[in-house]
PDB file of N, CA and C in Angstrom:
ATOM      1  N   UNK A   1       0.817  -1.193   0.000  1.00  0.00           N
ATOM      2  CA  UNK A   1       0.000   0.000   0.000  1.00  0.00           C
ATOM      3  C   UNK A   1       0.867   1.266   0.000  1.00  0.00           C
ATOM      4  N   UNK A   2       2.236   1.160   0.584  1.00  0.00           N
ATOM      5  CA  UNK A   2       2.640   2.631   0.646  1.00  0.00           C
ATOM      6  C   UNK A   2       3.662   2.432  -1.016  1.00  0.00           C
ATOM      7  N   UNK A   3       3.831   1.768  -1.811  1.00  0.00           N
ATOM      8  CA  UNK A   3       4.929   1.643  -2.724  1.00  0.00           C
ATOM      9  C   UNK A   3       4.488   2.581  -3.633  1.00  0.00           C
ATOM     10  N   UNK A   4       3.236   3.051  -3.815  1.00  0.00           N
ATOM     11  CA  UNK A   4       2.649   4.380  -5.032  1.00  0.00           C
ATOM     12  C   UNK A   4       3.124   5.613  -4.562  1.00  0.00           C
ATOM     13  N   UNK A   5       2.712   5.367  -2.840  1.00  0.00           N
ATOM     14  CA  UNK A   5       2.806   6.852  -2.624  1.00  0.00           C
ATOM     15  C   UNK A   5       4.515   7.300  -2.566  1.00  0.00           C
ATOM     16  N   UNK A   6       5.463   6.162  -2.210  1.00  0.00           N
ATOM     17  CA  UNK A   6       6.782   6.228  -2.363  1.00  0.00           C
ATOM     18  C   UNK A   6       7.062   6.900  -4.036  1.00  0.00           C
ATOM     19  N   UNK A   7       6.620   6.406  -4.750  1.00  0.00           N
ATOM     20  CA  UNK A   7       6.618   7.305  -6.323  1.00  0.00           C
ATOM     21  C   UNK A   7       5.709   7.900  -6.751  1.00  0.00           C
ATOM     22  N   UNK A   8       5.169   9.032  -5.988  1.00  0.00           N
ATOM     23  CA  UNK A   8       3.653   9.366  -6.536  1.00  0.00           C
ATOM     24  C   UNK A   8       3.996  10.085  -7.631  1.00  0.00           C
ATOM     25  N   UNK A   9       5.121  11.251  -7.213  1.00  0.00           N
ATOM     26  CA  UNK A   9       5.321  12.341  -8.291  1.00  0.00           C
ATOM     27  C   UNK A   9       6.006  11.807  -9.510  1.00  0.00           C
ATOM     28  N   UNK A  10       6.471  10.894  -9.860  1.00  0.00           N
ATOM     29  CA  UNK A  10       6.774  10.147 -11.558  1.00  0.00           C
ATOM     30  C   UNK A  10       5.260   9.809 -11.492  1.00  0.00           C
ATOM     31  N   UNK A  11       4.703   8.754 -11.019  1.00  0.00           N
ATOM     32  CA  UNK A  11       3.334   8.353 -11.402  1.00  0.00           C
ATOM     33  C   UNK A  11       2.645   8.880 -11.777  1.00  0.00           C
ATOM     34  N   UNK A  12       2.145   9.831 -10.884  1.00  0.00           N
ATOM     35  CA  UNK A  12       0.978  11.299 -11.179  1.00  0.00           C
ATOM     36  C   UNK A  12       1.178  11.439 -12.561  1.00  0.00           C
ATOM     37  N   UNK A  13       2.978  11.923 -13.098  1.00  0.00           N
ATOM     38  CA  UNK A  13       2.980  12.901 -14.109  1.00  0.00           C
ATOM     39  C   UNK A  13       2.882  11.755 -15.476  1.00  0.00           C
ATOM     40  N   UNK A  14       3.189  10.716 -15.511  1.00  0.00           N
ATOM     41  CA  UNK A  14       3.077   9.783 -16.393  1.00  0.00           C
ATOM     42  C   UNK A  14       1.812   9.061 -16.388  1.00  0.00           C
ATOM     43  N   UNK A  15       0.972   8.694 -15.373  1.00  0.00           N
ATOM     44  CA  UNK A  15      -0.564   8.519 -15.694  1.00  0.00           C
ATOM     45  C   UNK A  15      -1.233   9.868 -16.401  1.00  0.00           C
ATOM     46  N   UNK A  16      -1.053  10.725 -16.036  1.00  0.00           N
ATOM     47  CA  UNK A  16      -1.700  12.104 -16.495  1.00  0.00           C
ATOM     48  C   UNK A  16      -1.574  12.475 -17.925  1.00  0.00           C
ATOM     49  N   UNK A  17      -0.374  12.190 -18.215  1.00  0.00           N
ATOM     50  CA  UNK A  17       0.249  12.585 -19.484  1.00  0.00           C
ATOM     51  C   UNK A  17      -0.298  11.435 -20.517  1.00  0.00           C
ATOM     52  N   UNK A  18      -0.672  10.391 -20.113  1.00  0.00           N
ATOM     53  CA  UNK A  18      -1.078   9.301 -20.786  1.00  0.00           C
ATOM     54  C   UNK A  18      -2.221   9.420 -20.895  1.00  0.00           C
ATOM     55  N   UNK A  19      -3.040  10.323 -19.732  1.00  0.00           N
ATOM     56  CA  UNK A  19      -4.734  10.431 -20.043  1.00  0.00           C
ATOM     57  C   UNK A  19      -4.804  11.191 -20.873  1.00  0.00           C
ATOM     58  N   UNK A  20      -4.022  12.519 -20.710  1.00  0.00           N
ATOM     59  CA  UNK A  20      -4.123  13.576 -21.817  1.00  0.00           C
ATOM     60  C   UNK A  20      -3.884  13.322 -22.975  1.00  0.00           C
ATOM     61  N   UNK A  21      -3.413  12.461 -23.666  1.00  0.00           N
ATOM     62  CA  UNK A  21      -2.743  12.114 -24.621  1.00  0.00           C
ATOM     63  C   UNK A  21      -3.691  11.644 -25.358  1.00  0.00           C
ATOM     64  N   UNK A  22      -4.212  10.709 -24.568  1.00  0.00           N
ATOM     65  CA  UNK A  22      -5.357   9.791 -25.240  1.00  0.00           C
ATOM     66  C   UNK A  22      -6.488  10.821 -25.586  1.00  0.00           C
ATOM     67  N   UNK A  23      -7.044  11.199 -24.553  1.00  0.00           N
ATOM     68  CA  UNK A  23      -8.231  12.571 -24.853  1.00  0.00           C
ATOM     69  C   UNK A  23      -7.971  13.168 -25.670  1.00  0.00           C
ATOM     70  N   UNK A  24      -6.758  13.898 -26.221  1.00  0.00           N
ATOM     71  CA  UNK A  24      -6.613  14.203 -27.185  1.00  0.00           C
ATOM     72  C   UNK A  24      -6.016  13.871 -28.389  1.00  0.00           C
ATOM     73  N   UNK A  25      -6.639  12.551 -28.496  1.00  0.00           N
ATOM     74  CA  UNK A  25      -6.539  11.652 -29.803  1.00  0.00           C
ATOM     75  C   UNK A  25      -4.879  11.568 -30.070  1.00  0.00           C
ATOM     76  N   UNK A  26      -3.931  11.724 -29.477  1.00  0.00           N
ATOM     77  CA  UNK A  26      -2.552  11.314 -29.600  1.00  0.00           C
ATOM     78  C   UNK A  26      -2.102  10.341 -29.156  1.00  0.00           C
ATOM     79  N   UNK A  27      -1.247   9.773 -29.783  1.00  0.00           N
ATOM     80  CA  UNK A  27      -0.320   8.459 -29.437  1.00  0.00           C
ATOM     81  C   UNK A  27       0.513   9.167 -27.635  1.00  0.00           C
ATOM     82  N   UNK A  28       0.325   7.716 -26.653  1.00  0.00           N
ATOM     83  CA  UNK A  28       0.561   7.923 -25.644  1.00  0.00           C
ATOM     84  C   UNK A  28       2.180   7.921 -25.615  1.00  0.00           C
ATOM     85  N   UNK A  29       2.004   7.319 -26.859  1.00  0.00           N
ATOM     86  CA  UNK A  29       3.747   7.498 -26.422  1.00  0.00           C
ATOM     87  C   UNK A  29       4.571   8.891 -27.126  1.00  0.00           C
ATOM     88  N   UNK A  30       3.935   9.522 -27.534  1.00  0.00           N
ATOM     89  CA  UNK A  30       4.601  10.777 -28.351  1.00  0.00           C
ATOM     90  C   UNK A  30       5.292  11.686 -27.513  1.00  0.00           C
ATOM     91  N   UNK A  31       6.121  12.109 -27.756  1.00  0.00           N
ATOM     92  CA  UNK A  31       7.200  12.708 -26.772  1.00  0.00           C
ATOM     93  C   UNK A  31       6.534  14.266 -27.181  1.00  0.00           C
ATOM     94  N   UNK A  32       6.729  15.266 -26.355  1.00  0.00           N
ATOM     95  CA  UNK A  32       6.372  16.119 -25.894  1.00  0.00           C
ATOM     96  C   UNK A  32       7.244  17.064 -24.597  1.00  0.00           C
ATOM     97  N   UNK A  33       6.695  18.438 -24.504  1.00  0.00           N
ATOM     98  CA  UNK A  33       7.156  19.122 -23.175  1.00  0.00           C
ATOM     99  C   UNK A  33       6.367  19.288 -22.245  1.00  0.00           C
ATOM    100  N   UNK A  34       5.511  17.740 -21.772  1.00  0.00           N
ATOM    101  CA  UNK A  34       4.353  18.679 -21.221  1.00  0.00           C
ATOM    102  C   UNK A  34       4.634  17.605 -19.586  1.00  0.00           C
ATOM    103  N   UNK A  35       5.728  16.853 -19.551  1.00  0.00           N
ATOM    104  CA  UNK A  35       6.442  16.403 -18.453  1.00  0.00           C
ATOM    105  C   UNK A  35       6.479  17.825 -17.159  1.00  0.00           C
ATOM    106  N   UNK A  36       6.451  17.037 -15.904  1.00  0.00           N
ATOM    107  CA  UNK A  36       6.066  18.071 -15.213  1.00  0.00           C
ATOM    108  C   UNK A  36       7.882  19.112 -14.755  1.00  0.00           C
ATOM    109  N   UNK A  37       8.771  18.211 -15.002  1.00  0.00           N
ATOM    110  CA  UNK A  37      10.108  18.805 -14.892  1.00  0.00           C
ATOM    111  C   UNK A  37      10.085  19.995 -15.773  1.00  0.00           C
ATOM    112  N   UNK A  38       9.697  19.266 -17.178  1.00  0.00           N
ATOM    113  CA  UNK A  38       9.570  20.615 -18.257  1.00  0.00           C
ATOM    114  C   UNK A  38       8.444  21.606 -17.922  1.00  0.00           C
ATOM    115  N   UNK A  39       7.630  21.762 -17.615  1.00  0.00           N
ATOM    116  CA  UNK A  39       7.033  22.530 -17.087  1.00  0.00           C
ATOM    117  C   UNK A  39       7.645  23.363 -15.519  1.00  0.00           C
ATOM    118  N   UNK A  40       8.347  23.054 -15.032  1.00  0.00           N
ATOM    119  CA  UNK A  40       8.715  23.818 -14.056  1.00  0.00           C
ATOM    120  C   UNK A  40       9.924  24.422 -14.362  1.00  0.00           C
ATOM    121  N   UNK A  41      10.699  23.734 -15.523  1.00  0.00           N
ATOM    122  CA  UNK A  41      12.091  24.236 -15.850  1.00  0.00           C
ATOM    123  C   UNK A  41      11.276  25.629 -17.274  1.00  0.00           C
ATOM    124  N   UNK A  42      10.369  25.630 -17.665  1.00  0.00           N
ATOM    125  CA  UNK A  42       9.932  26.425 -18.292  1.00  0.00           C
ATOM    126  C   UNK A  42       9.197  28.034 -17.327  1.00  0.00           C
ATOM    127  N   UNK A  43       8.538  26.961 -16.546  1.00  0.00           N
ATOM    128  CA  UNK A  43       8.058  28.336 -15.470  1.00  0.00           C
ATOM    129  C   UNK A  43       9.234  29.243 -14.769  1.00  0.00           C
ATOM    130  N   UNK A  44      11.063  28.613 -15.030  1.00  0.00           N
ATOM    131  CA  UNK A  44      11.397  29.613 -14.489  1.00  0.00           C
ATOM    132  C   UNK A  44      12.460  29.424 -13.695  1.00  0.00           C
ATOM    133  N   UNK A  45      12.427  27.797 -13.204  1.00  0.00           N
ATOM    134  CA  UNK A  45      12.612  26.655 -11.961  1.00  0.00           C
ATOM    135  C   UNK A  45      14.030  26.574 -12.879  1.00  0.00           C
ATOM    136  N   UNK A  46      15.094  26.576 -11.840  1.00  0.00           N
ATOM    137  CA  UNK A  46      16.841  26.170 -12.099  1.00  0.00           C
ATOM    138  C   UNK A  46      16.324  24.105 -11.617  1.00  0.00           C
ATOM    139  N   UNK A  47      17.793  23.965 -12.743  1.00  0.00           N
ATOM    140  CA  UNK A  47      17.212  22.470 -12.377  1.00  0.00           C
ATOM    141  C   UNK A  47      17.444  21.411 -11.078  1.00  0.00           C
ATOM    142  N   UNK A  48      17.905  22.478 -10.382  1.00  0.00           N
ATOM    143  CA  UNK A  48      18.384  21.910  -9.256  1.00  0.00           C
ATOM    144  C   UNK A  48      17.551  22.326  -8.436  1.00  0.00           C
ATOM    145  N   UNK A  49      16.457  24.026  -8.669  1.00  0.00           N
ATOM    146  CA  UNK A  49      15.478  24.248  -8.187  1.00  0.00           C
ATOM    147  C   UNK A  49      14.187  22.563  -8.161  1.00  0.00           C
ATOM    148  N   UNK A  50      13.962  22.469  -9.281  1.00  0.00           N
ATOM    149  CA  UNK A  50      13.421  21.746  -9.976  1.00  0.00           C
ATOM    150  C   UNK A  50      13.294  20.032  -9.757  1.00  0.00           C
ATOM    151  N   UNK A  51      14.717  19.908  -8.897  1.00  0.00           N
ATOM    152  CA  UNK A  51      15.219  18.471  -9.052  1.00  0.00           C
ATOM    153  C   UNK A  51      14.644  18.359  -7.326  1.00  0.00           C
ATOM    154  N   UNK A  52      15.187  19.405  -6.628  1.00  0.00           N
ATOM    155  CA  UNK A  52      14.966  19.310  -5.114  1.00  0.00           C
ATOM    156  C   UNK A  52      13.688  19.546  -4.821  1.00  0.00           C
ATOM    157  N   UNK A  53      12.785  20.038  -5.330  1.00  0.00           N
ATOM    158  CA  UNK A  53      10.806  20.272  -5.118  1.00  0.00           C
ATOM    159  C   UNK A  53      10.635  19.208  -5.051  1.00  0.00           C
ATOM    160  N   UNK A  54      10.795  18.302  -6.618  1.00  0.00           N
ATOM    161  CA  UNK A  54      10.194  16.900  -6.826  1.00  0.00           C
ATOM    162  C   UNK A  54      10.159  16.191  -6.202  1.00  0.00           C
ATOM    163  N   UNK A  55      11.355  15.971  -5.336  1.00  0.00           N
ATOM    164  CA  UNK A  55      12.606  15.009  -4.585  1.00  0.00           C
ATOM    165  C   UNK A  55      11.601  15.130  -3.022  1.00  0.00           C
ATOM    166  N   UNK A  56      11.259  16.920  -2.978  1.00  0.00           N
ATOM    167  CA  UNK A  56      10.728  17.072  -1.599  1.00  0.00           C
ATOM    168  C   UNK A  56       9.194  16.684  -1.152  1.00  0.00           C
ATOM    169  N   UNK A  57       8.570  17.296  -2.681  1.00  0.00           N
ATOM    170  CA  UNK A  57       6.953  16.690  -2.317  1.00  0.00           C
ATOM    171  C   UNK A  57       6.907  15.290  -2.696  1.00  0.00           C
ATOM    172  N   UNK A  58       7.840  14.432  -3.435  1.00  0.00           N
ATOM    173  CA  UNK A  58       7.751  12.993  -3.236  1.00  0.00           C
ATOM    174  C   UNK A  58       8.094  12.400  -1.760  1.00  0.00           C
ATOM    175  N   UNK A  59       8.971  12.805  -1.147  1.00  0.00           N
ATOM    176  CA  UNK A  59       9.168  12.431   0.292  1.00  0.00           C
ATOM    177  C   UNK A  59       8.716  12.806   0.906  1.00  0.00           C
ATOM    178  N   UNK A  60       7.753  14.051   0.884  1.00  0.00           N
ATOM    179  CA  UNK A  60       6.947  14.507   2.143  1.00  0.00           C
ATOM    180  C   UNK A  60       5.202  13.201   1.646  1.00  0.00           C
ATOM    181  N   UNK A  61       4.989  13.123   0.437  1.00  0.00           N
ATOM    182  CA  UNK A  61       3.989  12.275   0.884  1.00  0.00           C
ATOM    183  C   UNK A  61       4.252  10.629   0.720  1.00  0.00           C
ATOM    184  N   UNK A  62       5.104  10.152   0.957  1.00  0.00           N
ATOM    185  CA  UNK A  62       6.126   8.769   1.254  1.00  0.00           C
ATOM    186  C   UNK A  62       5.607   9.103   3.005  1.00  0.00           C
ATOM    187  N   UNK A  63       6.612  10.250   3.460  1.00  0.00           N
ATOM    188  CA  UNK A  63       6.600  10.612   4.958  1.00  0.00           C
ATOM    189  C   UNK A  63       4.903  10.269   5.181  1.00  0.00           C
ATOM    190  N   UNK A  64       4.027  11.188   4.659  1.00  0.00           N
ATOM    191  CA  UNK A  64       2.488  11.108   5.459  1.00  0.00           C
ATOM    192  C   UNK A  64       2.069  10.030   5.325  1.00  0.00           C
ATOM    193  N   UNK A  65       2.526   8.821   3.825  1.00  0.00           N
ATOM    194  CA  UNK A  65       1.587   7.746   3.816  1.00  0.00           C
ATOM    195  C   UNK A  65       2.215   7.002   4.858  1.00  0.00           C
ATOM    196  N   UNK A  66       3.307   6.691   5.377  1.00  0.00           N
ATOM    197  CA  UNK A  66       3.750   6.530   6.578  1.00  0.00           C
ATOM    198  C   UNK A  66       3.729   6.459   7.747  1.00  0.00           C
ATOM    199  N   UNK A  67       3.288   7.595   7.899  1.00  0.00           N
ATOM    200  CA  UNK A  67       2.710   7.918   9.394  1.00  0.00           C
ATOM    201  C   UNK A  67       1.231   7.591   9.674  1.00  0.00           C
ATOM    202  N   UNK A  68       0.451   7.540   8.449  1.00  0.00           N
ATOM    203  CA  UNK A  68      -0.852   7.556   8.159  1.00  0.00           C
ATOM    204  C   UNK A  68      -0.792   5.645   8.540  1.00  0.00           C
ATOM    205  N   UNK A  69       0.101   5.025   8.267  1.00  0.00           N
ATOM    206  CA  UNK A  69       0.060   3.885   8.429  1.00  0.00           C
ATOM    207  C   UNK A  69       0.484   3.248   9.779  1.00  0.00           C
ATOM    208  N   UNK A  70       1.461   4.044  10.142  1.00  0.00           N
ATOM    209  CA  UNK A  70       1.697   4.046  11.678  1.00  0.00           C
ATOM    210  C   UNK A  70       0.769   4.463  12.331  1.00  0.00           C
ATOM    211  N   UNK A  71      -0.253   5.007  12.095  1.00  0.00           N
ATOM    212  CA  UNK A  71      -1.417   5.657  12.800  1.00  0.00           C
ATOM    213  C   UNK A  71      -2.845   4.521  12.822  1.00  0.00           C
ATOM    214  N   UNK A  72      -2.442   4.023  12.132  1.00  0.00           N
ATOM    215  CA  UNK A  72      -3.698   2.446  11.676  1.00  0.00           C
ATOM    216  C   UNK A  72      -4.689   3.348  11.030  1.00  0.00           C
ATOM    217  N   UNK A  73      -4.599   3.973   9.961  1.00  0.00           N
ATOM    218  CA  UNK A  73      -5.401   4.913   8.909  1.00  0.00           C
ATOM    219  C   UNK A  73      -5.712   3.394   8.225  1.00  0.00           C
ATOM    220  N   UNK A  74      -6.970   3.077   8.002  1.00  0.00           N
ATOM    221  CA  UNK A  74      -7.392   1.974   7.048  1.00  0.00           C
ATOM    222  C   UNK A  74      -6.880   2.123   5.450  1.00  0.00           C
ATOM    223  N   UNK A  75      -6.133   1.220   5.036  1.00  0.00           N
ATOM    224  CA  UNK A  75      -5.742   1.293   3.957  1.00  0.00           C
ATOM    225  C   UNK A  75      -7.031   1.233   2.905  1.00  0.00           C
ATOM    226  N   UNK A  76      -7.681   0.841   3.215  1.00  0.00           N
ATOM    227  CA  UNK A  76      -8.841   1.616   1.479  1.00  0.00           C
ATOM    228  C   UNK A  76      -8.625   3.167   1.673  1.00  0.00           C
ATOM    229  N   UNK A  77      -9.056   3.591   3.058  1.00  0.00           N
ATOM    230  CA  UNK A  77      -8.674   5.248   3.001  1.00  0.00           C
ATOM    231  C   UNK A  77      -7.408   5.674   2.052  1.00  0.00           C
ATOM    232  N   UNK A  78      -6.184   4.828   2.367  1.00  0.00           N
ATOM    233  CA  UNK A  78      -5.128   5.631   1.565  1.00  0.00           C
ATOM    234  C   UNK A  78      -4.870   5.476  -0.036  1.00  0.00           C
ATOM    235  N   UNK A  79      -5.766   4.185  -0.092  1.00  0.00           N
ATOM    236  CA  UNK A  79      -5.874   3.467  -1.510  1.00  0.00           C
ATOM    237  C   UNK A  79      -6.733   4.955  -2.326  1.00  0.00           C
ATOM    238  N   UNK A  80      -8.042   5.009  -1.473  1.00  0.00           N
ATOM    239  CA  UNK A  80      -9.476   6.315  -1.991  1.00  0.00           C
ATOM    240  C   UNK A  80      -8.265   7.525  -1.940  1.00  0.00           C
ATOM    241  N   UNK A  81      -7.358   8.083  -1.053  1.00  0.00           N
ATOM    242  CA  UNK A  81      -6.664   9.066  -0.942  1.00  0.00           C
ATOM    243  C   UNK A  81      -5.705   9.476  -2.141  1.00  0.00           C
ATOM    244  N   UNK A  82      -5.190   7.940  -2.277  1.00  0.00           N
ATOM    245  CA  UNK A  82      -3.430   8.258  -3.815  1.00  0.00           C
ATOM    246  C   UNK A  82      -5.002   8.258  -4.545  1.00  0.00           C
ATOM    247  N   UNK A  83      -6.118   7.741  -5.158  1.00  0.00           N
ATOM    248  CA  UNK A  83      -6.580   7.744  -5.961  1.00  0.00           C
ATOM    249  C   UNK A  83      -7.465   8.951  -6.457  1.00  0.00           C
ATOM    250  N   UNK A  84      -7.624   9.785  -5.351  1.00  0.00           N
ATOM    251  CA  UNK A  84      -7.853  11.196  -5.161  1.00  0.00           C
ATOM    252  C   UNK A  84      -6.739  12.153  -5.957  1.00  0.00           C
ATOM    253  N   UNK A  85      -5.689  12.308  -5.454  1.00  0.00           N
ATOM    254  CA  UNK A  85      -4.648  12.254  -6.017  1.00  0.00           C
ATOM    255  C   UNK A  85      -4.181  12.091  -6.872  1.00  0.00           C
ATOM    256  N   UNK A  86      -4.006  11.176  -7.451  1.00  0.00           N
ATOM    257  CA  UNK A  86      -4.518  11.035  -9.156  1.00  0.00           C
ATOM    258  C   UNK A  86      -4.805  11.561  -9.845  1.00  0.00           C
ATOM    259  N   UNK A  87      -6.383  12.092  -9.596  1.00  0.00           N
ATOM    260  CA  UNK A  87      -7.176  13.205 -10.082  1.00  0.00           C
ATOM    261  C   UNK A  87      -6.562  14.005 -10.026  1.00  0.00           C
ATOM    262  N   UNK A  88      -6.820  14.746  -8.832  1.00  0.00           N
ATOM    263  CA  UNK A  88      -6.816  16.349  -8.314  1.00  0.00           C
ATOM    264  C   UNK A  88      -5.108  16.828  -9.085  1.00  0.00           C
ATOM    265  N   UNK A  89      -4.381  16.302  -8.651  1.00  0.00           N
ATOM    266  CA  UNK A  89      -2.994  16.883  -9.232  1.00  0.00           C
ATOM    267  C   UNK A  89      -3.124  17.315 -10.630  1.00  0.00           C
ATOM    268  N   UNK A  90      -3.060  16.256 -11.898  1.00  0.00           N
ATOM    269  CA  UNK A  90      -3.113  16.595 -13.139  1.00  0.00           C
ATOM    270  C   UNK A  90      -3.878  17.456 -13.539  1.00  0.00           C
ATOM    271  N   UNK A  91      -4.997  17.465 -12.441  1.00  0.00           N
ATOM    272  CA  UNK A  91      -6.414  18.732 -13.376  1.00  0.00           C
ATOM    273  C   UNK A  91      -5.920  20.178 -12.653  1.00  0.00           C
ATOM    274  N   UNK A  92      -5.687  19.874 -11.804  1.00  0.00           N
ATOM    275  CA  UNK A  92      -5.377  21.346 -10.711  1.00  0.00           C
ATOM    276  C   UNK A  92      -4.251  21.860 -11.448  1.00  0.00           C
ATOM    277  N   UNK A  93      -2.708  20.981 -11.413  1.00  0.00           N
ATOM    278  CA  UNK A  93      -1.773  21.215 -12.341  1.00  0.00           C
ATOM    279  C   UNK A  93      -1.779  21.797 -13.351  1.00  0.00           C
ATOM    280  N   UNK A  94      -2.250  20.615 -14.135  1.00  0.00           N
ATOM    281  CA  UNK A  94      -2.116  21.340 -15.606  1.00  0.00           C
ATOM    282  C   UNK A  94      -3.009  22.365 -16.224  1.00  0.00           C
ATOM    283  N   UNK A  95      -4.349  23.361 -15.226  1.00  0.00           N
ATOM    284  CA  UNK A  95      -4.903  23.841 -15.243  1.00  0.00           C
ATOM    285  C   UNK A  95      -3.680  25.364 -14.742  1.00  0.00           C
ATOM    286  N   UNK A  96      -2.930  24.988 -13.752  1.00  0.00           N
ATOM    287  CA  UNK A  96      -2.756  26.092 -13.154  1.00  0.00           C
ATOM    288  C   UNK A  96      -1.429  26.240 -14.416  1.00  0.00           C
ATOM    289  N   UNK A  97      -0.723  25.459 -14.832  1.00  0.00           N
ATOM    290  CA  UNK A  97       0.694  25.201 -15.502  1.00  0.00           C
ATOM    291  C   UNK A  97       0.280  26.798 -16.995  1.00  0.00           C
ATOM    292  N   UNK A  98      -0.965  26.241 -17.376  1.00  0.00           N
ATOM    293  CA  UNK A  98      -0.785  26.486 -18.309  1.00  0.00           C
ATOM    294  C   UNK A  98      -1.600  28.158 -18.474  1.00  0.00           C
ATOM    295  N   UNK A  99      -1.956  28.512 -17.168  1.00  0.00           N
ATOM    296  CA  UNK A  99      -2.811  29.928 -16.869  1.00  0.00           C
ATOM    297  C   UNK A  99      -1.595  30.489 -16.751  1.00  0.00           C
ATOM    298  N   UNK A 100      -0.724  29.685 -15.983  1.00  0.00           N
ATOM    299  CA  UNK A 100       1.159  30.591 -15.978  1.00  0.00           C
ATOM    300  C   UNK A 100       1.571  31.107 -17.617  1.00  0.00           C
ATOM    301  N   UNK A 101       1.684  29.514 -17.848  1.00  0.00           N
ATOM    302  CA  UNK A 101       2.381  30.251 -19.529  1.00  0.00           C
ATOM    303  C   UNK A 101       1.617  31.434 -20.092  1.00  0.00           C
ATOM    304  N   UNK A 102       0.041  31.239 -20.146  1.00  0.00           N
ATOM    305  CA  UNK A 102      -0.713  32.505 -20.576  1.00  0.00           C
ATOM    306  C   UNK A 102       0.307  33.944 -20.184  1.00  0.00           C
ATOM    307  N   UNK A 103       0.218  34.131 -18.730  1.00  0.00           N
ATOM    308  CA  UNK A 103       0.196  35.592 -17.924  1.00  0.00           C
ATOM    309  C   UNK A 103       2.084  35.432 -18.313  1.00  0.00           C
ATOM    310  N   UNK A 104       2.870  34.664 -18.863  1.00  0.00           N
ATOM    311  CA  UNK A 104       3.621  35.512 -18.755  1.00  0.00           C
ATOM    312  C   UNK A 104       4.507  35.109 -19.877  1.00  0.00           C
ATOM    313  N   UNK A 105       3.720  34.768 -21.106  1.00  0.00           N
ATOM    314  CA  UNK A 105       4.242  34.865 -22.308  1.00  0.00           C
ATOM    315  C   UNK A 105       3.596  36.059 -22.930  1.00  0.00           C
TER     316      UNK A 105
END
C-alpha cells in the first residue's frame, strides 16, 4: 500500500500525461514538453530548483503515507486518498501550468 505513494510524483505525471494524450486523440507514447520537470524548468525553476521540489513533495507524501500507516489509517482510506490524487494533481496542475504560460508569455 505505501509503494505508489513512495513514487507518486513520476506516477501522477506519467498517468496524467497518458490520459491527456489519449483525450486528445494522440499516441501515448509521443514525446512532448508537457512532463512536469519541463514545465517547471519552463516556469522559471533552475534544475536543481526543480530536481529538489520533486525530490521534496515525493518524500513529504512517502513521509504522510507513513505515518498515516503508523497511525492504523485503514488502507482503502489511503488506496481512496493516492486515488484522489490522481485526479486532483493533473487537473489542478495542468490547469494552473498552463494559466502561468498565458500571464507571462
Amino acid at each position: 500500500i505505501l509503494a505508489p505513494w513512495l513514487i507518486a510524483t513520476p506516477l501522477i505525471d506519467c498517468v496524467s500525461l497518458i490520459a491527456r494524450r489519449l483525450v486528445n486523440r494522440q499516441s501515448p507514447f509521443r514525446a512532448d514538453r508537457e512532463h512536469m520537470h519541463h514545465l517547471m524548468l519552463d516556469a522559471g525553476f533552475t534544475p536543481t530548483q526543480m530536481t529538489v521540489t520533486l525530490i521534496a513533495v515525493n518524500f513529504l507524501l512517502g513521509l504522510l503515507a507513513s505515518l498515516a500507516l503508523l497511525a492504523k489509517v485503514p488502507q482503502p482510506i489511503l488506496v481512496l486518498a493516492f486515488v484522489g490524487l490522481m485526479v486532483a494533481v493533473p487537473v489542478l496542475g495542468h490547469a494552473t501550468w498552463h494559466l502561468y504560460r498565458k500571464l507571462i508569455v
